[in-house]
PDB file of N, CA and C in Angstrom:
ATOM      1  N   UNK A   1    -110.466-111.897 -64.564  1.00  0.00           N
ATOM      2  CA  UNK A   1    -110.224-110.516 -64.281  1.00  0.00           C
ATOM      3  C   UNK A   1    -108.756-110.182 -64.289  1.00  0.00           C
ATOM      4  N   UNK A   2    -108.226-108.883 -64.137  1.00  0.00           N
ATOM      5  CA  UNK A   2    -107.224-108.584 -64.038  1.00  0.00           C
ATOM      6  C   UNK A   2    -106.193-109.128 -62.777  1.00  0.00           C
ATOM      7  N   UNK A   3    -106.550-109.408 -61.577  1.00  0.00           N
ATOM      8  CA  UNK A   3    -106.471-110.071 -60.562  1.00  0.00           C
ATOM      9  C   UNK A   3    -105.341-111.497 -60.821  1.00  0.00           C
ATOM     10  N   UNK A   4    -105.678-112.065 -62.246  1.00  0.00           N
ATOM     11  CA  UNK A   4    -104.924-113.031 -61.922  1.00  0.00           C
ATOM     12  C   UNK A   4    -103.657-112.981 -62.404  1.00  0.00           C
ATOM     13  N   UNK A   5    -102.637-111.822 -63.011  1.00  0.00           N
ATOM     14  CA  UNK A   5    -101.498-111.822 -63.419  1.00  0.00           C
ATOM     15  C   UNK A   5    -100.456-110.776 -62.429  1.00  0.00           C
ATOM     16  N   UNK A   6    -101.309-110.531 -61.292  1.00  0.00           N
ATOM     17  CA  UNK A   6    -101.013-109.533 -60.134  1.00  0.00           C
ATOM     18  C   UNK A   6     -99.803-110.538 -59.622  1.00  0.00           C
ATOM     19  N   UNK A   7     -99.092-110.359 -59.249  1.00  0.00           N
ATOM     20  CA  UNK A   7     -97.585-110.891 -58.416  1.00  0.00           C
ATOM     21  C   UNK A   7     -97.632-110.500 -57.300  1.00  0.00           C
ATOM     22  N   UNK A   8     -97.662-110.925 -56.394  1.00  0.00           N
ATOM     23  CA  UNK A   8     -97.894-110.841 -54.468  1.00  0.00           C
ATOM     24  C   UNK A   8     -96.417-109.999 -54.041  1.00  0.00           C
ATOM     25  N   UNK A   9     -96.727-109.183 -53.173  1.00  0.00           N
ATOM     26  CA  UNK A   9     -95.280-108.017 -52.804  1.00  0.00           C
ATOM     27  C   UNK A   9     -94.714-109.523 -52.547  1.00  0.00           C
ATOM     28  N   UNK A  10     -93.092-109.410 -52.473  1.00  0.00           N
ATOM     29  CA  UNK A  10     -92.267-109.809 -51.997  1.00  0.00           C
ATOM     30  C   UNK A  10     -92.385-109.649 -50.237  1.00  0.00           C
ATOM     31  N   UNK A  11     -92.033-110.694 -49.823  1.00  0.00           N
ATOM     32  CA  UNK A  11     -92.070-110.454 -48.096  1.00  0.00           C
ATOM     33  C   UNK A  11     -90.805-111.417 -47.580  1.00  0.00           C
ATOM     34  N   UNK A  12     -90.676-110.812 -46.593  1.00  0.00           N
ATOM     35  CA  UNK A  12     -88.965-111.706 -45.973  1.00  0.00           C
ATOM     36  C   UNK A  12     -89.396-112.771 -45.259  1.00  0.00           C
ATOM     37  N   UNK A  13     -89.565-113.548 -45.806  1.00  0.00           N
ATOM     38  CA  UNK A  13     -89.980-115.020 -44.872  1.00  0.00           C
ATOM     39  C   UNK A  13     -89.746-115.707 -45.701  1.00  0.00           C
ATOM     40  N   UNK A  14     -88.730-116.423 -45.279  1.00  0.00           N
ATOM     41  CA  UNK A  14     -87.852-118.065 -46.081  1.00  0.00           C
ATOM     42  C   UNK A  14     -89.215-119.169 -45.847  1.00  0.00           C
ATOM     43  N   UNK A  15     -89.845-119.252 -45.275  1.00  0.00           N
ATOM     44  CA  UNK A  15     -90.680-120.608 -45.248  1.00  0.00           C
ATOM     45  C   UNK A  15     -92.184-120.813 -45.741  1.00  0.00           C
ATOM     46  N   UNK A  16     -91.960-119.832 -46.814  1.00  0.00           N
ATOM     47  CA  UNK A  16     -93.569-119.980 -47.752  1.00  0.00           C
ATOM     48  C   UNK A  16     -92.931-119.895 -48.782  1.00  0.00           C
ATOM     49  N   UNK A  17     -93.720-120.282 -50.127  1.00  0.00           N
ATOM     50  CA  UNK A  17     -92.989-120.440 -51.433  1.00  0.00           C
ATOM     51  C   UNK A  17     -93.526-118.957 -51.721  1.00  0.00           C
ATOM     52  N   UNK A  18     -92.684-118.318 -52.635  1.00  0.00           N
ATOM     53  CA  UNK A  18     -93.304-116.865 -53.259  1.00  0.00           C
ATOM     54  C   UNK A  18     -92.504-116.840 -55.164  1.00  0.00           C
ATOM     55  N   UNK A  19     -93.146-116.363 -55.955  1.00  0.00           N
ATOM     56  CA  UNK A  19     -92.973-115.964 -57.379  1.00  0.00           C
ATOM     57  C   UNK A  19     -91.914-115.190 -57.398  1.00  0.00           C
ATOM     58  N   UNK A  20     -90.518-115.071 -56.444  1.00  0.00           N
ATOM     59  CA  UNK A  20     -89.384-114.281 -56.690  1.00  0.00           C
ATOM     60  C   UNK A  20     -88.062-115.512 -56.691  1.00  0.00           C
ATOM     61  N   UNK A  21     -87.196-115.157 -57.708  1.00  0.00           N
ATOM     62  CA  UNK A  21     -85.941-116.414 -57.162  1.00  0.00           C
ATOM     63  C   UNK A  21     -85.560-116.248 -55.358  1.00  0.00           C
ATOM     64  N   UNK A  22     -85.217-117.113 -55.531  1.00  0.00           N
ATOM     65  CA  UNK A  22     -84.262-117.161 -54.157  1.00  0.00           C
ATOM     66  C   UNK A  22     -83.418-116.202 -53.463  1.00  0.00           C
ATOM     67  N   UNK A  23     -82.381-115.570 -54.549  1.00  0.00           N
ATOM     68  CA  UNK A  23     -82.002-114.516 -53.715  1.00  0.00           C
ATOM     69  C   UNK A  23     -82.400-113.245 -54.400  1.00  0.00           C
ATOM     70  N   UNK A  24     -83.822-113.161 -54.150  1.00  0.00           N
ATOM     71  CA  UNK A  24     -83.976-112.053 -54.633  1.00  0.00           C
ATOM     72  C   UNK A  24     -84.316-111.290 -53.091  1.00  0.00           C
ATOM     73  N   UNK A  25     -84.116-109.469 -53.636  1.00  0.00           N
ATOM     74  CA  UNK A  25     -83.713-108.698 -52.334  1.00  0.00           C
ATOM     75  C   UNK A  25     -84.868-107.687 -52.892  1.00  0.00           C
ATOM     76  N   UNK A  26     -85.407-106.862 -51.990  1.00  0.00           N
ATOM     77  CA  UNK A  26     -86.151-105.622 -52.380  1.00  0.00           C
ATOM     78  C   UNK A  26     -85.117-104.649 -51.806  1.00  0.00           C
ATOM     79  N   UNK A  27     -85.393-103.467 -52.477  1.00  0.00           N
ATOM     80  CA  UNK A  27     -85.077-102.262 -51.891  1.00  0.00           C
ATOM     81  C   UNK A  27     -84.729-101.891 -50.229  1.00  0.00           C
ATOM     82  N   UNK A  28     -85.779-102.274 -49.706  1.00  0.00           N
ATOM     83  CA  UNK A  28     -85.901-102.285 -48.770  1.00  0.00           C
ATOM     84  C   UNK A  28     -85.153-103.589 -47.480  1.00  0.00           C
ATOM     85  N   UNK A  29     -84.587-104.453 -47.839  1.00  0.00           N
ATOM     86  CA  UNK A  29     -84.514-105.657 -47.909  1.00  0.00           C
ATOM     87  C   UNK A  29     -83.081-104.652 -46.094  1.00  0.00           C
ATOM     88  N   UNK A  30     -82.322-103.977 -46.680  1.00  0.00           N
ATOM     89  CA  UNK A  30     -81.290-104.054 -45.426  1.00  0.00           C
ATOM     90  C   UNK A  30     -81.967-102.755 -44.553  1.00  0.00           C
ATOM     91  N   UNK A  31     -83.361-102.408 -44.492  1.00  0.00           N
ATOM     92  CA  UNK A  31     -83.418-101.042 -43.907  1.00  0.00           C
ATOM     93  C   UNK A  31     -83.388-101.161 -42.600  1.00  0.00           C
ATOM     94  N   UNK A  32     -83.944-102.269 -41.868  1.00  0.00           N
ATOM     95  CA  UNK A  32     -83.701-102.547 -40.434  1.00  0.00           C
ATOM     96  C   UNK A  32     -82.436-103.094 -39.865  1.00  0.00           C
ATOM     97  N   UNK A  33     -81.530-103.577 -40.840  1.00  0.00           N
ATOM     98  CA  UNK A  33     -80.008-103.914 -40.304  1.00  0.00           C
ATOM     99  C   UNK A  33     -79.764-103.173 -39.328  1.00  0.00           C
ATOM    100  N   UNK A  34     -79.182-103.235 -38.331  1.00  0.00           N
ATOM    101  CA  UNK A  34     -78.506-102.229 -37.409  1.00  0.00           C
ATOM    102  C   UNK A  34     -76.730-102.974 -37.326  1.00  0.00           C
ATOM    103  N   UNK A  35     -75.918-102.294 -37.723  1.00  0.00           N
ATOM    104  CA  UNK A  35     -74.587-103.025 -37.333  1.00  0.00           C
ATOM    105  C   UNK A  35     -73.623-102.363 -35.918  1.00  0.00           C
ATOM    106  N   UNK A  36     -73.326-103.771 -35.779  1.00  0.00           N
ATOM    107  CA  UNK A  36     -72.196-103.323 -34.818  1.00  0.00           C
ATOM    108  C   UNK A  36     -73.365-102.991 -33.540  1.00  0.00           C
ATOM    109  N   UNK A  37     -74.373-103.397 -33.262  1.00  0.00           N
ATOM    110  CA  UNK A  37     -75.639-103.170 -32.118  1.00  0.00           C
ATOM    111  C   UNK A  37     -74.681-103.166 -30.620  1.00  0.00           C
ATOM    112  N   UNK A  38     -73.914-103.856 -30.268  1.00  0.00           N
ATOM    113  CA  UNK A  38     -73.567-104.430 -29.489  1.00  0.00           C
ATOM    114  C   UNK A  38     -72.267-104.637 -29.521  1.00  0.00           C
ATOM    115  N   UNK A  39     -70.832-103.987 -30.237  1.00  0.00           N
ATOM    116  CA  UNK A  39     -69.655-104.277 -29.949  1.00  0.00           C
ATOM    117  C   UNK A  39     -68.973-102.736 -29.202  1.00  0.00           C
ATOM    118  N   UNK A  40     -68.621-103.364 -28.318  1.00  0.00           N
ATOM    119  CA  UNK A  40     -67.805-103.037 -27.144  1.00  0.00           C
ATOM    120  C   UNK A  40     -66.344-102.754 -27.431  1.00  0.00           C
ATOM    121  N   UNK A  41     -65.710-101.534 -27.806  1.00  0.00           N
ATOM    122  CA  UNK A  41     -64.648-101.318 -27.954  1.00  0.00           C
ATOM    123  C   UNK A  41     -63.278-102.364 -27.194  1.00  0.00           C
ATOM    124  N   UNK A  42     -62.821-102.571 -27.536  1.00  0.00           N
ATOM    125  CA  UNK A  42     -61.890-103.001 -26.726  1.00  0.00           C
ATOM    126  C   UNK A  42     -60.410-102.588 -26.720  1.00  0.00           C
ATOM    127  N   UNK A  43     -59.354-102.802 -25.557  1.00  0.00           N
ATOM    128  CA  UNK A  43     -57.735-102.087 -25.627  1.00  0.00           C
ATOM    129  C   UNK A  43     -57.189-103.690 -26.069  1.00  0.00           C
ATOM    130  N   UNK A  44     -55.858-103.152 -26.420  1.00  0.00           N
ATOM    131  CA  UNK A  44     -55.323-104.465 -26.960  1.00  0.00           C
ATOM    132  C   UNK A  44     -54.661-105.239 -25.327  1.00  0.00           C
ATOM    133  N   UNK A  45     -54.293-104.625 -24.859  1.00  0.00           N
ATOM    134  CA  UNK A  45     -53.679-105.204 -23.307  1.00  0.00           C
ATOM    135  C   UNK A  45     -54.752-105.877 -22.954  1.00  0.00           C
ATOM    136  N   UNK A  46     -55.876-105.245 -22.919  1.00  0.00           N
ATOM    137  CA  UNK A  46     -56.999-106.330 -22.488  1.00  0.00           C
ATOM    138  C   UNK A  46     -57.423-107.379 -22.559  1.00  0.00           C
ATOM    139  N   UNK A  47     -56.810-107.409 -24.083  1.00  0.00           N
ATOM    140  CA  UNK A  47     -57.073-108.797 -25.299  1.00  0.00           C
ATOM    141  C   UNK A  47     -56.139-109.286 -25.142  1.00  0.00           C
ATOM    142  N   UNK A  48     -54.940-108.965 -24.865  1.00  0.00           N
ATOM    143  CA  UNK A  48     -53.632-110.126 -24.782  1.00  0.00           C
ATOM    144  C   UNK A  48     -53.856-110.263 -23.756  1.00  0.00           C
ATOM    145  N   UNK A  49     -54.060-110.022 -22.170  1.00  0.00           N
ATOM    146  CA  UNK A  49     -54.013-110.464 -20.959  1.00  0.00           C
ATOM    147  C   UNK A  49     -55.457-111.222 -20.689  1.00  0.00           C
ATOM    148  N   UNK A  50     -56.380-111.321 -21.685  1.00  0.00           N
ATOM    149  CA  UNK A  50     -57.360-112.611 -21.334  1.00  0.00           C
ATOM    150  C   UNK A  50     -57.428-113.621 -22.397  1.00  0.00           C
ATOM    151  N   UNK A  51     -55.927-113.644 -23.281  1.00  0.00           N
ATOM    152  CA  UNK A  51     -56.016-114.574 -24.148  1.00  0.00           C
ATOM    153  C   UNK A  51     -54.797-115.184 -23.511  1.00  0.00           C
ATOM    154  N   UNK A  52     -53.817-114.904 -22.607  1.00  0.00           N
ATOM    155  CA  UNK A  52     -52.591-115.398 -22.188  1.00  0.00           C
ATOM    156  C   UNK A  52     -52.775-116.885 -21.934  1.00  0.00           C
ATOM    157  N   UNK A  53     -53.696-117.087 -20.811  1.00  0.00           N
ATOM    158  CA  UNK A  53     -54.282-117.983 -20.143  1.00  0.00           C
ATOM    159  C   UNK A  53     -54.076-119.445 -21.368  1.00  0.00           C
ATOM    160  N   UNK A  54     -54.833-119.263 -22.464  1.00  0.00           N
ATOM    161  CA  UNK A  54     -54.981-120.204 -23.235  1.00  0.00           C
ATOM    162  C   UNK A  54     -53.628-120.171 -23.979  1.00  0.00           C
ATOM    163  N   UNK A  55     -53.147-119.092 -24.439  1.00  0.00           N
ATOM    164  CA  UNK A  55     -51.447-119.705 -25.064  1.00  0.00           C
ATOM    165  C   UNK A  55     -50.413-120.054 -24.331  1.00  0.00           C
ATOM    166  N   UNK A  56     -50.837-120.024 -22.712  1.00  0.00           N
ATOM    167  CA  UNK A  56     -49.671-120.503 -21.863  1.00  0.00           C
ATOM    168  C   UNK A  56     -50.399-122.031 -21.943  1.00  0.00           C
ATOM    169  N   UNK A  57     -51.630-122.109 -21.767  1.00  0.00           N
ATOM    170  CA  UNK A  57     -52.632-123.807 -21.869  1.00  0.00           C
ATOM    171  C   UNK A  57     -51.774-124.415 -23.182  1.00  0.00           C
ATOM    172  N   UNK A  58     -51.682-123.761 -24.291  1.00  0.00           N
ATOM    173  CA  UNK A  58     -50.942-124.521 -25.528  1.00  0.00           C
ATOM    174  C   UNK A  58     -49.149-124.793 -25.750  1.00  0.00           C
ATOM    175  N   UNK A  59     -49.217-123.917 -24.846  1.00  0.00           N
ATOM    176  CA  UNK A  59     -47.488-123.716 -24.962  1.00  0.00           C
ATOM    177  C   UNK A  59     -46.547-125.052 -24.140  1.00  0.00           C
ATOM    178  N   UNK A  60     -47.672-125.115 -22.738  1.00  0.00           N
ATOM    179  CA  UNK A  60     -47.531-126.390 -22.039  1.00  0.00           C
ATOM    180  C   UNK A  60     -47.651-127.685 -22.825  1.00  0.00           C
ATOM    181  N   UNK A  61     -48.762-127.815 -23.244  1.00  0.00           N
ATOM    182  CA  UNK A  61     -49.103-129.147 -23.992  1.00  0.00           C
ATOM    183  C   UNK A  61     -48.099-129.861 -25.318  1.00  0.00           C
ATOM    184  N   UNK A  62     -47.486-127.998 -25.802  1.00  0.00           N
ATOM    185  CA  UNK A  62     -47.055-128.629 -26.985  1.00  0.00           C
ATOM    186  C   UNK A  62     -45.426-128.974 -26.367  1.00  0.00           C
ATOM    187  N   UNK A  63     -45.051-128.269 -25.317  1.00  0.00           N
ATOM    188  CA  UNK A  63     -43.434-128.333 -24.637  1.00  0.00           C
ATOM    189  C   UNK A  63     -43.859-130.126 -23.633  1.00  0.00           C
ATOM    190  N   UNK A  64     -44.963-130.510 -23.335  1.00  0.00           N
ATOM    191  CA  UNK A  64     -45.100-131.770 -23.107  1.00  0.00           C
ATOM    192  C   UNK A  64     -44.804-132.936 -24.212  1.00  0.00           C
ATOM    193  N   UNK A  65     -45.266-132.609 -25.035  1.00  0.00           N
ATOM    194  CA  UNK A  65     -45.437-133.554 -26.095  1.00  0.00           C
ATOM    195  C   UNK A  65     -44.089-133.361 -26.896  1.00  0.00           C
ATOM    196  N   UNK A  66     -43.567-132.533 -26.987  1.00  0.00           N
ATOM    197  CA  UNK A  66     -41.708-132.694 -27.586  1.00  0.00           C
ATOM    198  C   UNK A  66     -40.783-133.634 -26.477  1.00  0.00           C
ATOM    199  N   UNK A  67     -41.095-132.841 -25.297  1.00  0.00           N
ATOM    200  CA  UNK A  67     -40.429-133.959 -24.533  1.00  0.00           C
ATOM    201  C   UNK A  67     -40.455-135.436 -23.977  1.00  0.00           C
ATOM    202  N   UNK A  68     -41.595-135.990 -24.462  1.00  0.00           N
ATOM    203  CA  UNK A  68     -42.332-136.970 -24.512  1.00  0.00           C
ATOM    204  C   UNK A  68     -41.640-137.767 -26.165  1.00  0.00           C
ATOM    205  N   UNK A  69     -42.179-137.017 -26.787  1.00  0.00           N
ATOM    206  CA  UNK A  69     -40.943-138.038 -28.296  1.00  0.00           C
ATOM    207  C   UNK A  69     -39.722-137.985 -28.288  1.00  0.00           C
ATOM    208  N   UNK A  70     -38.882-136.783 -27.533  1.00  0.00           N
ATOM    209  CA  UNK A  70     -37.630-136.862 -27.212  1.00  0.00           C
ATOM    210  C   UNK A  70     -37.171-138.091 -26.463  1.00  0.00           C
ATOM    211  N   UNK A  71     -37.622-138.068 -25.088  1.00  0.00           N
ATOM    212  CA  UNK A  71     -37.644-139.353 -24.220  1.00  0.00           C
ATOM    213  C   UNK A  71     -37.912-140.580 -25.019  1.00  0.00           C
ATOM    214  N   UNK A  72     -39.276-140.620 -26.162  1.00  0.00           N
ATOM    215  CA  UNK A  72     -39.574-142.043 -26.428  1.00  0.00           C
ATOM    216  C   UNK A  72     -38.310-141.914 -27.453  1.00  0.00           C
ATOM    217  N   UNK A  73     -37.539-141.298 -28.171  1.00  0.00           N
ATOM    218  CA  UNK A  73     -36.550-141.961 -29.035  1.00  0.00           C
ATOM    219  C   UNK A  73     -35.394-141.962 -28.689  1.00  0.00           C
ATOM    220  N   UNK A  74     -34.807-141.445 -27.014  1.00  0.00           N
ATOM    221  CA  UNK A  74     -33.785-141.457 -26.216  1.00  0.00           C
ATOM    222  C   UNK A  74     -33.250-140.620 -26.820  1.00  0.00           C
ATOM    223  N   UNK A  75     -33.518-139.430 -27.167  1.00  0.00           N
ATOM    224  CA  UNK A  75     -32.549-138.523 -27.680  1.00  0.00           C
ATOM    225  C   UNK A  75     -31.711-137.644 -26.988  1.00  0.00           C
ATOM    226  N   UNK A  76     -31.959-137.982 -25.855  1.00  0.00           N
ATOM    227  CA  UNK A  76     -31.319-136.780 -24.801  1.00  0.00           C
ATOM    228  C   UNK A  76     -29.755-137.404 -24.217  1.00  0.00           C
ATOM    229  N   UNK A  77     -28.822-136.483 -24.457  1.00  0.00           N
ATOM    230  CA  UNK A  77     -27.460-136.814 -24.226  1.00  0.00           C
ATOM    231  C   UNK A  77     -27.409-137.046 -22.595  1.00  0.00           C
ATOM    232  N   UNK A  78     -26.551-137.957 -22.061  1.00  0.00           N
ATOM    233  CA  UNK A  78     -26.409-138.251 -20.566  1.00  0.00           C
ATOM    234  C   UNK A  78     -25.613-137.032 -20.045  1.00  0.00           C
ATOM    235  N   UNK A  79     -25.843-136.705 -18.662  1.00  0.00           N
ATOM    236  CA  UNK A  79     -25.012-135.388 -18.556  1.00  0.00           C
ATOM    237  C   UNK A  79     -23.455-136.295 -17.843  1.00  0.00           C
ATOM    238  N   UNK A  80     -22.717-135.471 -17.918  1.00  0.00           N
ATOM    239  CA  UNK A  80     -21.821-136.369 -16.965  1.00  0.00           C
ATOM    240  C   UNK A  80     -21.265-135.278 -16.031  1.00  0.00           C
TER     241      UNK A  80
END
């Protein structure tokens, strides 16, 4: 019958095999996207004063570790 050259709709589910390549998209394919659902404006003061924390955490570690190869190659002049 006619039945057997029919091609099954396309449906969004990665884990059954279907008669479309791989990235194939329908029309319809972004209609439920919603973007940005959930982002929260933010001020920039806000963002630098809860990122401080961690570049003062790096700023330490890396002003440790200079003075640490300084010391191991005695580079530091004696004061007199």
């Amino acid at each position: 019958g006619m039945s057997e050259n029919v091609t099954q709709p396309w449906r969004k589910i990665l884990y059954i095999q279907q008669d479309y390549p791989d990235n194939y998209v329908d029309e319809g394919f972004l209609k439920g996207l919603v973007r940005n659902a959930n982002v929260r404006p933010k001020r920039y003061r806000d963002v630098v004063r809860a990122t401080a924390p961690a570049v003062h955490q790096v700023c330490l570690v890396a002003l440790f570790g200079l003075l640490w190869v300084k010391l191991e190659r005695q580079e530091f002049d004696h004061l007199s």
